[in-house]
PDB file of N, CA and C in Angstrom:
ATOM      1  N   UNK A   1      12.383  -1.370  20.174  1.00  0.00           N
ATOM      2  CA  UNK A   1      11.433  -1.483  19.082  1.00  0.00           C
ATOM      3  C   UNK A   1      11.316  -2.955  18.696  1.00  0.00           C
ATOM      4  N   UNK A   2      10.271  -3.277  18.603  1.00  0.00           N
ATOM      5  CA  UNK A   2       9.863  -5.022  18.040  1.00  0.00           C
ATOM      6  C   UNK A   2       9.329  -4.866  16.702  1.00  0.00           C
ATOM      7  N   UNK A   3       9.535  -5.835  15.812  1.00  0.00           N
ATOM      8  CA  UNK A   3       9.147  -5.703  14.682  1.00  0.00           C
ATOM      9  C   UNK A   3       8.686  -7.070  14.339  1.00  0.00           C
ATOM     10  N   UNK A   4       7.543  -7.439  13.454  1.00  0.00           N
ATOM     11  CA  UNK A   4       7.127  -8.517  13.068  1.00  0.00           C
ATOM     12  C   UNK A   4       6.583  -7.992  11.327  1.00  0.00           C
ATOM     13  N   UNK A   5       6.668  -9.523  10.958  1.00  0.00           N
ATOM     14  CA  UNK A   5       6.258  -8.963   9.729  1.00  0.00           C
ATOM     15  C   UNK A   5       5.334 -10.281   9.239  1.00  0.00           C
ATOM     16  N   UNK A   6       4.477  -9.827   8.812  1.00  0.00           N
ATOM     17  CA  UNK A   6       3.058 -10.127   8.523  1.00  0.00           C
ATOM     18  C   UNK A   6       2.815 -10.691   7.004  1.00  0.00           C
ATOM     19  N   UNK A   7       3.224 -11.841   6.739  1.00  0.00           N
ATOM     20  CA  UNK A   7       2.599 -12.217   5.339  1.00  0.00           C
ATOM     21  C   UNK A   7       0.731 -12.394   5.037  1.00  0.00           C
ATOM     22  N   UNK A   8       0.656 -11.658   4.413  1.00  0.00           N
ATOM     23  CA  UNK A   8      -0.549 -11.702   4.137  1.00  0.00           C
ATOM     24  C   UNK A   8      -1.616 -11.950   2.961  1.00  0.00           C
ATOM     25  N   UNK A   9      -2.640 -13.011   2.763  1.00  0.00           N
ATOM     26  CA  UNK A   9      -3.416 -13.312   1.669  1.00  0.00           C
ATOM     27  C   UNK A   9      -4.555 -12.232   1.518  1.00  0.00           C
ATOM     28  N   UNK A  10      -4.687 -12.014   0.404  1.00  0.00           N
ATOM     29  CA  UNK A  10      -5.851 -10.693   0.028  1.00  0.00           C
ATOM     30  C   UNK A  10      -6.422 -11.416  -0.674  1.00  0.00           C
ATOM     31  N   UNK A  11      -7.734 -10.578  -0.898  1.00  0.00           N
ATOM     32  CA  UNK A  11      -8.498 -10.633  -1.946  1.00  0.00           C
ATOM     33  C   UNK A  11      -8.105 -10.234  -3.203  1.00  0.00           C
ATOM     34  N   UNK A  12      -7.830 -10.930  -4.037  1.00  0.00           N
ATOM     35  CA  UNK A  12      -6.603 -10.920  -5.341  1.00  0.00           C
ATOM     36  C   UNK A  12      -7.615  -9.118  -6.135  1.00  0.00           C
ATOM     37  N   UNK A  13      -8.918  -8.987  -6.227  1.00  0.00           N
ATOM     38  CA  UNK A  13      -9.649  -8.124  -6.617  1.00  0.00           C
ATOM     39  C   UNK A  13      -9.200  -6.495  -5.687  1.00  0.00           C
ATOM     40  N   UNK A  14      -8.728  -6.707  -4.542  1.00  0.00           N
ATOM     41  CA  UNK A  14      -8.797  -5.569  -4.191  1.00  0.00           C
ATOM     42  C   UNK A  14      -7.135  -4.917  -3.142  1.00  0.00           C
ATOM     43  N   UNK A  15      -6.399  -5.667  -4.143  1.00  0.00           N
ATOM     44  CA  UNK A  15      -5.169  -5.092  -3.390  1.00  0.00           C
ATOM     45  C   UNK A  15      -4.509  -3.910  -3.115  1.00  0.00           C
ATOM     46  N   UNK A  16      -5.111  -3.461  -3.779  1.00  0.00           N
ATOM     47  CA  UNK A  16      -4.238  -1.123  -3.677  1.00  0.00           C
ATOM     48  C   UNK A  16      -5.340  -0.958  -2.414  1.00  0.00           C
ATOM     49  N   UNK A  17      -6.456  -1.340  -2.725  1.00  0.00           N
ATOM     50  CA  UNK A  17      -7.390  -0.601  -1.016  1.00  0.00           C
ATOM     51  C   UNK A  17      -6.893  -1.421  -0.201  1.00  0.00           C
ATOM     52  N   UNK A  18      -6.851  -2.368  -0.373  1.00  0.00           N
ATOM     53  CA  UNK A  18      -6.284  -3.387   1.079  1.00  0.00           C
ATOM     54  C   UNK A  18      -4.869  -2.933   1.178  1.00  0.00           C
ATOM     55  N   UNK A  19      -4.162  -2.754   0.838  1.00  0.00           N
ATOM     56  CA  UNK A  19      -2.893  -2.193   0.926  1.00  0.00           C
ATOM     57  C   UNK A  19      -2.763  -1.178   2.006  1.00  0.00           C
ATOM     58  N   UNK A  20      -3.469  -0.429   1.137  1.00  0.00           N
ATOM     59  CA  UNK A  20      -4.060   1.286   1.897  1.00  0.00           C
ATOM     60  C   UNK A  20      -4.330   1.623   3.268  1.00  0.00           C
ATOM     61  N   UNK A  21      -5.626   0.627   3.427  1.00  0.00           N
ATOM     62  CA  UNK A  21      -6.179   0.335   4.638  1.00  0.00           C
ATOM     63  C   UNK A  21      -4.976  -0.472   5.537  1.00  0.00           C
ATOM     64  N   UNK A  22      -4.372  -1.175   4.998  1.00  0.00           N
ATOM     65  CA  UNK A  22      -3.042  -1.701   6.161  1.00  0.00           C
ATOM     66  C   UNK A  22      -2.071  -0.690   6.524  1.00  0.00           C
ATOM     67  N   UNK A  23      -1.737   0.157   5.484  1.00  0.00           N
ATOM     68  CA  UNK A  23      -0.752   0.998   5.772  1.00  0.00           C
ATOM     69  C   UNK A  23      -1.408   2.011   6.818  1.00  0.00           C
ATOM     70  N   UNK A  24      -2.634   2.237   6.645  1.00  0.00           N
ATOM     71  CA  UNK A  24      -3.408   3.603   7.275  1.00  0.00           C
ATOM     72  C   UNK A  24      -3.335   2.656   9.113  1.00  0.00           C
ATOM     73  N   UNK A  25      -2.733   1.739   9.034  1.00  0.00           N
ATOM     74  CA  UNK A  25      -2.839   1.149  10.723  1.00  0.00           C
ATOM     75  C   UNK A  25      -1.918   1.314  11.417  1.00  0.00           C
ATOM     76  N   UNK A  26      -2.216   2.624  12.834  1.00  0.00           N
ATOM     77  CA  UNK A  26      -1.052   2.604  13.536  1.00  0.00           C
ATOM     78  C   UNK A  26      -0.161   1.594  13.834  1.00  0.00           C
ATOM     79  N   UNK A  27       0.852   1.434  14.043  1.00  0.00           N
ATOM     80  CA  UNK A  27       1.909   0.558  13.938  1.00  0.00           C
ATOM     81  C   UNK A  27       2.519  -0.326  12.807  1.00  0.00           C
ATOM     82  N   UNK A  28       1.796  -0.320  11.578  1.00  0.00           N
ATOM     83  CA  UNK A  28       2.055  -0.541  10.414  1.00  0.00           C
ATOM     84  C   UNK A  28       2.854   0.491   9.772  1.00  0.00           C
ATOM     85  N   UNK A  29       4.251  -0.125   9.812  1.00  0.00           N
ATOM     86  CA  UNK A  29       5.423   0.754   8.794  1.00  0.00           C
ATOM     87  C   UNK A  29       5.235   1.147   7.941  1.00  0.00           C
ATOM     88  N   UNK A  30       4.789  -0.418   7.140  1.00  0.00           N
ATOM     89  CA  UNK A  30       5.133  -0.471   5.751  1.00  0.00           C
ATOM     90  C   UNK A  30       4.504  -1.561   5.179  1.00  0.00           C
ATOM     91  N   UNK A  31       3.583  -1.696   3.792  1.00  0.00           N
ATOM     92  CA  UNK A  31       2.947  -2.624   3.348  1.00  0.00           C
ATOM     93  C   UNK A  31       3.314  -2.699   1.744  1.00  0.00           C
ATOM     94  N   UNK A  32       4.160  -4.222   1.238  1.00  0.00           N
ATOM     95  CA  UNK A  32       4.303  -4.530   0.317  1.00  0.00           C
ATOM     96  C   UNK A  32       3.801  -5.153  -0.601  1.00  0.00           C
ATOM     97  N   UNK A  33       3.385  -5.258  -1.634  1.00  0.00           N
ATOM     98  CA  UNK A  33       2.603  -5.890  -2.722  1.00  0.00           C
ATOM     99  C   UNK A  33       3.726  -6.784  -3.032  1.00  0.00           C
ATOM    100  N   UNK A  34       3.588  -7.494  -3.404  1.00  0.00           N
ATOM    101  CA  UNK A  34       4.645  -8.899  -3.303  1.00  0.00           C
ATOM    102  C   UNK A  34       4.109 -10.009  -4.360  1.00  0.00           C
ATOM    103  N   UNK A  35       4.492 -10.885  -5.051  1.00  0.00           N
ATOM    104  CA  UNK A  35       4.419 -12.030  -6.326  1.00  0.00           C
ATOM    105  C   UNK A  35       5.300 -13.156  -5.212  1.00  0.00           C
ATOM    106  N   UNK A  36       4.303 -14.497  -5.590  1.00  0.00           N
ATOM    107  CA  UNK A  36       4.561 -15.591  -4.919  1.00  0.00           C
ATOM    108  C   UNK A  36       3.136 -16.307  -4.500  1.00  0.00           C
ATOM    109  N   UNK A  37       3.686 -16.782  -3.251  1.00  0.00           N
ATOM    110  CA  UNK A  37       2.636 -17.655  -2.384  1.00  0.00           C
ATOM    111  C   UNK A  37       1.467 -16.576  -1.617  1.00  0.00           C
ATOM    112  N   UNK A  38       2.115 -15.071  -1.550  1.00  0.00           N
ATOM    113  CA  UNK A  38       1.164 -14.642  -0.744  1.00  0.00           C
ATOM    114  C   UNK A  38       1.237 -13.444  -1.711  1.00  0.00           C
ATOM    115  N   UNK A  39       0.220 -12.330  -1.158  1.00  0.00           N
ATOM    116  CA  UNK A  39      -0.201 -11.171  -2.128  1.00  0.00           C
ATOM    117  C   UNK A  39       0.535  -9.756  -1.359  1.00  0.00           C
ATOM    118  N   UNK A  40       0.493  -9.623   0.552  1.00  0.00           N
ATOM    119  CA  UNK A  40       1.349  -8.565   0.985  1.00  0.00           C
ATOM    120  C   UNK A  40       2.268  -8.803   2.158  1.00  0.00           C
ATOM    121  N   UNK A  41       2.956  -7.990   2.143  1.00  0.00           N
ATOM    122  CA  UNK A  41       4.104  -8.151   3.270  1.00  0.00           C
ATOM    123  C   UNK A  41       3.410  -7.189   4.013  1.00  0.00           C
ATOM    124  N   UNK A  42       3.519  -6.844   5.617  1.00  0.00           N
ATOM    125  CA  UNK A  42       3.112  -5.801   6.376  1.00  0.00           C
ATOM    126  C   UNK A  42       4.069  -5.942   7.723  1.00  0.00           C
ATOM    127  N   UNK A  43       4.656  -5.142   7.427  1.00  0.00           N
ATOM    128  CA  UNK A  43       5.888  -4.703   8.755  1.00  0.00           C
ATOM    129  C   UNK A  43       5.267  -4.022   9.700  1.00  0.00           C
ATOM    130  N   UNK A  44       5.139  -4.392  11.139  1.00  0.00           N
ATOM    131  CA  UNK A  44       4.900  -4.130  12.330  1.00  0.00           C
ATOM    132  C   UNK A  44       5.840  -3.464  12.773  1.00  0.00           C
ATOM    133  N   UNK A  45       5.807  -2.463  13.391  1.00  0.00           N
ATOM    134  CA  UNK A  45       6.814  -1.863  14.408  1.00  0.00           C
ATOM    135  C   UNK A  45       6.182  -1.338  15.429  1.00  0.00           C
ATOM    136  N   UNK A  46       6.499  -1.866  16.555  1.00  0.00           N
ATOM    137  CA  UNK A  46       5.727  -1.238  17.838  1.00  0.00           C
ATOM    138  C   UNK A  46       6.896  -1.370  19.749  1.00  0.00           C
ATOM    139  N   UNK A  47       6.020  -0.746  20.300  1.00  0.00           N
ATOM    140  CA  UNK A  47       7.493  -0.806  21.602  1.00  0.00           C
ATOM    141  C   UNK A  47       6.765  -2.214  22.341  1.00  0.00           C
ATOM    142  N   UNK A  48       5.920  -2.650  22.575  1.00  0.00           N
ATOM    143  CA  UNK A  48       5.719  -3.389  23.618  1.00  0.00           C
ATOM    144  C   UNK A  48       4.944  -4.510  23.147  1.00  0.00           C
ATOM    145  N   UNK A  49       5.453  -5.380  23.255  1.00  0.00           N
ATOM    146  CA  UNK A  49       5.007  -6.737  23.064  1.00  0.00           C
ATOM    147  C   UNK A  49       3.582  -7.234  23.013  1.00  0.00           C
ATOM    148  N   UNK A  50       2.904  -6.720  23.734  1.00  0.00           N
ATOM    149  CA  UNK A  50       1.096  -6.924  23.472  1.00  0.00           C
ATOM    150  C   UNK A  50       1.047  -6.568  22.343  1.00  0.00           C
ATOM    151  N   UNK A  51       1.531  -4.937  21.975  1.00  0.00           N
ATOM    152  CA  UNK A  51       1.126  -4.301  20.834  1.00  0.00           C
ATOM    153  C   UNK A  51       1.069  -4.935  19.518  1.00  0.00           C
ATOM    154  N   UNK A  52       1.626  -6.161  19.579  1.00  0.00           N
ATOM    155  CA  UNK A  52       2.031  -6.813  18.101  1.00  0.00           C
ATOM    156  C   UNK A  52       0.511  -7.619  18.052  1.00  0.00           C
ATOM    157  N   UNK A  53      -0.146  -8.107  19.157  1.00  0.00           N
ATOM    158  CA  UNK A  53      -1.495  -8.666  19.128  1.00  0.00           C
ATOM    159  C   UNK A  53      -2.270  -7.756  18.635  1.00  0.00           C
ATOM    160  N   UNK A  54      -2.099  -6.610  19.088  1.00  0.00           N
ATOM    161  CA  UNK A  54      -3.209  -5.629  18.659  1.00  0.00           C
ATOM    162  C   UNK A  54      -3.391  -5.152  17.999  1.00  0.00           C
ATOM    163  N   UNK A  55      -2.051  -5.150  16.894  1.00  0.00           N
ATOM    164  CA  UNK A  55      -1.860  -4.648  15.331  1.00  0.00           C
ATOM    165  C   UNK A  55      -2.525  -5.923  15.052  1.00  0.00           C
ATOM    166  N   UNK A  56      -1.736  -7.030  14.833  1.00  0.00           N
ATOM    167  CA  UNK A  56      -2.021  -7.921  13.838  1.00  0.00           C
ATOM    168  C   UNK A  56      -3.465  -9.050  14.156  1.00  0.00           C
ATOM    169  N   UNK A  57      -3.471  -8.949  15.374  1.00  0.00           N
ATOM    170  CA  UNK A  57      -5.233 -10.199  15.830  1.00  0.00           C
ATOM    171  C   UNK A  57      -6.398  -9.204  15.447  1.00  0.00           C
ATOM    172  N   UNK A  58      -6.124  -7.473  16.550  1.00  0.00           N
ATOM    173  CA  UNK A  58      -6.856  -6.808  16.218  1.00  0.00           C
ATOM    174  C   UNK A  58      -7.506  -5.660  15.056  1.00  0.00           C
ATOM    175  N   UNK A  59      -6.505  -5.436  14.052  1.00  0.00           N
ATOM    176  CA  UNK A  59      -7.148  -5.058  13.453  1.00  0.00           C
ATOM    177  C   UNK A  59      -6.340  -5.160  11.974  1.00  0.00           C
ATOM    178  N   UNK A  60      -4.889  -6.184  11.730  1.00  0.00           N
ATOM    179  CA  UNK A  60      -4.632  -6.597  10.398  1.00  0.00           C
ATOM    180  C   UNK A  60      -5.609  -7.552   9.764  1.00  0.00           C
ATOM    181  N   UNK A  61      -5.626  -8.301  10.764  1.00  0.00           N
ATOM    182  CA  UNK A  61      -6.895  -9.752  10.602  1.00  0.00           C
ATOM    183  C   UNK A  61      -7.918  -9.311  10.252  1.00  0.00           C
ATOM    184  N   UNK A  62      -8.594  -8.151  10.703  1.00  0.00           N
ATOM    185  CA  UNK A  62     -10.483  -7.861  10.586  1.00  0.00           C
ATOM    186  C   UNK A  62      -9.928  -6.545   9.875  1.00  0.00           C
ATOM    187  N   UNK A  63      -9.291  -6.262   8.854  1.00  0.00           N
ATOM    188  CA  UNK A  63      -9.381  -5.364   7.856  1.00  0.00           C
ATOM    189  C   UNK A  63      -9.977  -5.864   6.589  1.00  0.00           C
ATOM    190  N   UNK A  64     -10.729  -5.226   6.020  1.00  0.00           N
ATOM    191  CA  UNK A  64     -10.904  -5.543   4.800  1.00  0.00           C
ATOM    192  C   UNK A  64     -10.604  -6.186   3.571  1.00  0.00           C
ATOM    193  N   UNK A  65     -10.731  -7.532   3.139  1.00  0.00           N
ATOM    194  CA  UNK A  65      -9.919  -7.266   1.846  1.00  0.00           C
ATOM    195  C   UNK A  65      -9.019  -8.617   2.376  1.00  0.00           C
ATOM    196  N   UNK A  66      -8.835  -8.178   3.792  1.00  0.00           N
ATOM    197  CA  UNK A  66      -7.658  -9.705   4.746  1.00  0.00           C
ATOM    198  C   UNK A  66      -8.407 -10.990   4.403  1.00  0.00           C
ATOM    199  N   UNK A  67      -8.002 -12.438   4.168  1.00  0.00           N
ATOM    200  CA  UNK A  67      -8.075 -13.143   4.020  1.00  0.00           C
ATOM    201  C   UNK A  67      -7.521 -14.358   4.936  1.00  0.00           C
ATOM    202  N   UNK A  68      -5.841 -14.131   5.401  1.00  0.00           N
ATOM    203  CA  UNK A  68      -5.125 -15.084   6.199  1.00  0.00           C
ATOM    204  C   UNK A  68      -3.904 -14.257   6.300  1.00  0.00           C
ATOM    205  N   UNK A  69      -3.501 -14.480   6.998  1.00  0.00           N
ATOM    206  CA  UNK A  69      -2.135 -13.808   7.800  1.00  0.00           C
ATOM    207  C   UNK A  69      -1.050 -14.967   8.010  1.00  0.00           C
ATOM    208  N   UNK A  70       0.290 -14.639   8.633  1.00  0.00           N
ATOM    209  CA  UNK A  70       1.048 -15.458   9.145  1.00  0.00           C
ATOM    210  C   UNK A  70       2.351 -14.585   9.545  1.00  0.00           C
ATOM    211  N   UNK A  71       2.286 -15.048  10.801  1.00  0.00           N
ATOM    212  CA  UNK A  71       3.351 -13.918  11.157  1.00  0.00           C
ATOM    213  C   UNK A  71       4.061 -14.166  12.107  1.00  0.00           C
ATOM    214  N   UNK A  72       5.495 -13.484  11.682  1.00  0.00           N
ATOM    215  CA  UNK A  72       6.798 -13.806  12.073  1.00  0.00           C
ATOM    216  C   UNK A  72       7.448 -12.694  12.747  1.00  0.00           C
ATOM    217  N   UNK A  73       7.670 -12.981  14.496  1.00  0.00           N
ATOM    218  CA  UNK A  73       8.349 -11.612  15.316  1.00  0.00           C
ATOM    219  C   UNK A  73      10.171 -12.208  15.087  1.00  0.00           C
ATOM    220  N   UNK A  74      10.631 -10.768  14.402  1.00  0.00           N
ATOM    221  CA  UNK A  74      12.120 -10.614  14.396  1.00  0.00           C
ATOM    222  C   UNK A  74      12.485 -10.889  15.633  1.00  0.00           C
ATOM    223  N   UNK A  75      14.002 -11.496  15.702  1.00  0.00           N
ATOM    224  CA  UNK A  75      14.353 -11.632  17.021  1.00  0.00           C
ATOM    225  C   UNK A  75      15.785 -10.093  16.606  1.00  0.00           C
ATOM    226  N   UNK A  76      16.199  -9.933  15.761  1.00  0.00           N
ATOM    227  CA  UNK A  76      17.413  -9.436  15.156  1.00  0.00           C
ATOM    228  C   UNK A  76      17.384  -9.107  14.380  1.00  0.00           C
ATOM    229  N   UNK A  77      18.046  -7.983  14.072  1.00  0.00           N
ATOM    230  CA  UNK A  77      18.017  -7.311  12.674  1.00  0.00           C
ATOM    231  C   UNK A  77      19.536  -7.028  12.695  1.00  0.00           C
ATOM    232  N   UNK A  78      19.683  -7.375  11.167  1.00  0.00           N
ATOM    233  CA  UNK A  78      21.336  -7.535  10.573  1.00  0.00           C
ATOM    234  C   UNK A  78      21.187  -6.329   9.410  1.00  0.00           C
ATOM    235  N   UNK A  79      21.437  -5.169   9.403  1.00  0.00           N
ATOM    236  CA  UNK A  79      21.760  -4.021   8.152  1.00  0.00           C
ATOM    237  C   UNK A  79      22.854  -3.462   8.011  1.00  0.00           C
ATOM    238  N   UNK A  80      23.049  -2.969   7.195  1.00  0.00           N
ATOM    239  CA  UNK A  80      24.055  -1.864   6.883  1.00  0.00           C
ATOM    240  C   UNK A  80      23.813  -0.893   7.384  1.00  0.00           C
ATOM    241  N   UNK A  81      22.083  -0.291   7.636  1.00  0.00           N
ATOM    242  CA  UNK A  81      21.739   0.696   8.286  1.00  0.00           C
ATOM    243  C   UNK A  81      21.361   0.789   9.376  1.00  0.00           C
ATOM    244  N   UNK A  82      21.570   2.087  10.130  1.00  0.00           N
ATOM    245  CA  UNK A  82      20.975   2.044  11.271  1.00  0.00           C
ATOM    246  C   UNK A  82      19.353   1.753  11.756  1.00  0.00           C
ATOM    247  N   UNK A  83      18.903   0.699  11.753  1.00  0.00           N
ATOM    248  CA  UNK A  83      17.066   0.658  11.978  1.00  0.00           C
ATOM    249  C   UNK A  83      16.996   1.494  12.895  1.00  0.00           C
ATOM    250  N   UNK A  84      17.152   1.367  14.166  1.00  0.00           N
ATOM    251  CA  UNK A  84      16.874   1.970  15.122  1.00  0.00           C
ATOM    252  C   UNK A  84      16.822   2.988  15.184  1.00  0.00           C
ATOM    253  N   UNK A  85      17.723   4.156  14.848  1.00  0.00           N
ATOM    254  CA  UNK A  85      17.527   5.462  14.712  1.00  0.00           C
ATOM    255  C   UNK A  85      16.611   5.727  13.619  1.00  0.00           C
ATOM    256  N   UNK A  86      16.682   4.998  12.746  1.00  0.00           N
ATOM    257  CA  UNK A  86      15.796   5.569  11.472  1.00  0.00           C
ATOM    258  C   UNK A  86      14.113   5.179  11.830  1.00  0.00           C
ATOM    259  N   UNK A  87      13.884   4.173  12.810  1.00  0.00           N
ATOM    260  CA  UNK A  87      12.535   4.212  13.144  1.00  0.00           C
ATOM    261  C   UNK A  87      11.910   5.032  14.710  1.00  0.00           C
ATOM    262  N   UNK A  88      12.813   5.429  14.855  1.00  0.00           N
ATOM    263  CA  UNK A  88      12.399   6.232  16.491  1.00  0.00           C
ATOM    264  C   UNK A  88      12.763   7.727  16.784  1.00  0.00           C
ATOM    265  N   UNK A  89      12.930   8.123  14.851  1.00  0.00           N
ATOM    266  CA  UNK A  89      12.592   9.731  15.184  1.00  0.00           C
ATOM    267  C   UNK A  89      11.492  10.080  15.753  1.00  0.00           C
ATOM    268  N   UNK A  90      11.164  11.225  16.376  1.00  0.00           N
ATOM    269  CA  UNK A  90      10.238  11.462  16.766  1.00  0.00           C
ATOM    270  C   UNK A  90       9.188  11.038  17.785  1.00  0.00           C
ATOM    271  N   UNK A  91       9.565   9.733  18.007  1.00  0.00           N
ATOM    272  CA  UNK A  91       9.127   9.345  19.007  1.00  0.00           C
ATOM    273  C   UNK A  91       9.766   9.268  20.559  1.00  0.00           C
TER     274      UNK A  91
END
Protein backbone atom coordinates (compact mmCIF):
# COMPACT_ATOMS: atom_id res chain seq x y z
CA UNK A 1 0.00 0.00 0.00
CA UNK A 2 1.46 3.63 -0.88
CA UNK A 3 0.19 6.47 0.72
CA UNK A 4 0.64 10.19 -0.04
CA UNK A 5 -0.88 12.93 1.47
CA UNK A 6 -2.09 15.87 -0.25
CA UNK A 7 -2.09 19.39 1.27
CA UNK A 8 -4.55 21.23 -0.22
CA UNK A 9 -5.80 25.08 -0.91
CA UNK A 10 -9.69 25.51 -1.35
CA UNK A 11 -11.88 27.89 -2.01
CA UNK A 12 -12.18 29.33 1.61
CA UNK A 13 -16.34 29.69 0.50
CA UNK A 14 -16.82 26.16 -0.18
CA UNK A 15 -15.05 23.72 2.05
CA UNK A 16 -17.72 20.93 3.38
CA UNK A 17 -18.54 20.37 -0.66
CA UNK A 18 -14.99 20.36 -1.54
CA UNK A 19 -14.28 18.16 1.22
CA UNK A 20 -17.08 15.85 0.11
CA UNK A 21 -16.23 15.72 -3.38
CA UNK A 22 -12.49 14.67 -2.28
CA UNK A 23 -13.58 12.14 -0.02
CA UNK A 24 -16.22 10.74 -2.69
CA UNK A 25 -12.61 9.92 -4.81
CA UNK A 26 -11.62 6.44 -5.17
CA UNK A 27 -8.44 6.17 -3.47
CA UNK A 28 -9.04 8.99 -1.16
CA UNK A 29 -9.05 7.65 2.56
CA UNK A 30 -9.57 10.45 4.21
CA UNK A 31 -10.04 14.31 3.92
CA UNK A 32 -9.22 16.80 6.71
CA UNK A 33 -10.33 20.32 7.30
CA UNK A 34 -7.29 21.69 8.86
CA UNK A 35 -6.32 25.68 10.33
CA UNK A 36 -2.95 27.03 9.10
CA UNK A 37 -1.25 27.66 5.77
CA UNK A 38 -3.56 25.37 3.93
CA UNK A 39 -7.46 24.61 4.22
CA UNK A 40 -7.34 20.31 3.62
CA UNK A 41 -5.32 17.38 4.21
CA UNK A 42 -6.26 14.40 1.69
CA UNK A 43 -4.71 10.97 2.31
CA UNK A 44 -4.10 8.83 -0.71
CA UNK A 45 -3.99 5.22 -0.40
CA UNK A 46 -3.53 3.19 -3.40
CA UNK A 47 -1.38 -0.22 -4.51
CA UNK A 48 0.56 0.99 -7.45
CA UNK A 49 2.51 3.81 -8.00
CA UNK A 50 0.90 5.44 -11.20
CA UNK A 51 -2.20 5.37 -9.14
CA UNK A 52 -1.02 8.27 -6.95
CA UNK A 53 -0.92 10.42 -10.46
CA UNK A 54 -4.26 9.53 -11.08
CA UNK A 55 -5.76 10.35 -7.78
CA UNK A 56 -4.00 13.45 -7.28
CA UNK A 57 -3.01 15.13 -11.24
CA UNK A 58 -6.21 13.44 -12.32
CA UNK A 59 -8.86 14.16 -10.52
CA UNK A 60 -7.76 15.91 -6.81
CA UNK A 61 -6.40 18.83 -8.98
CA UNK A 62 -9.61 19.24 -11.43
CA UNK A 63 -12.12 18.83 -8.53
CA UNK A 64 -14.04 21.53 -7.67
CA UNK A 65 -13.51 24.02 -5.18
CA UNK A 66 -9.31 22.77 -5.69
CA UNK A 67 -7.22 25.62 -5.91
CA UNK A 68 -3.36 24.19 -5.37
CA UNK A 69 -2.17 21.03 -4.05
CA UNK A 70 1.22 19.82 -2.76
CA UNK A 71 2.05 16.54 -2.20
CA UNK A 72 4.06 14.35 -0.22
CA UNK A 73 4.55 10.23 -0.96
CA UNK A 74 5.26 8.46 2.57
CA UNK A 75 8.25 6.48 2.38
CA UNK A 76 7.30 4.85 6.14
CA UNK A 77 4.93 4.75 8.46
CA UNK A 78 5.84 4.69 12.29
CA UNK A 79 2.35 3.74 14.59
CA UNK A 80 1.31 2.11 17.38
CA UNK A 81 -1.18 0.64 15.02
CA UNK A 82 -1.30 -1.73 12.64
CA UNK A 83 -1.88 0.48 9.11
CA UNK A 84 -1.62 -2.22 7.05
CA UNK A 85 -4.12 -4.50 8.20
CA UNK A 86 -6.44 -1.78 9.06
CA UNK A 87 -6.31 -0.48 5.38
CA UNK A 88 -6.48 -3.79 3.30
CA UNK A 89 -9.59 -5.31 4.70
CA UNK A 90 -11.39 -6.35 2.10
CA UNK A 91 -9.37 -5.87 -0.44
Amino acid sequence: MLTAIVMITAATNAIPETAQRLADIEGVSEVYSVAGNIDMIAIVRVREFDEIASVVSGRINKTEGVIDTDTHIAFQAFSQHDLESTFSIGL
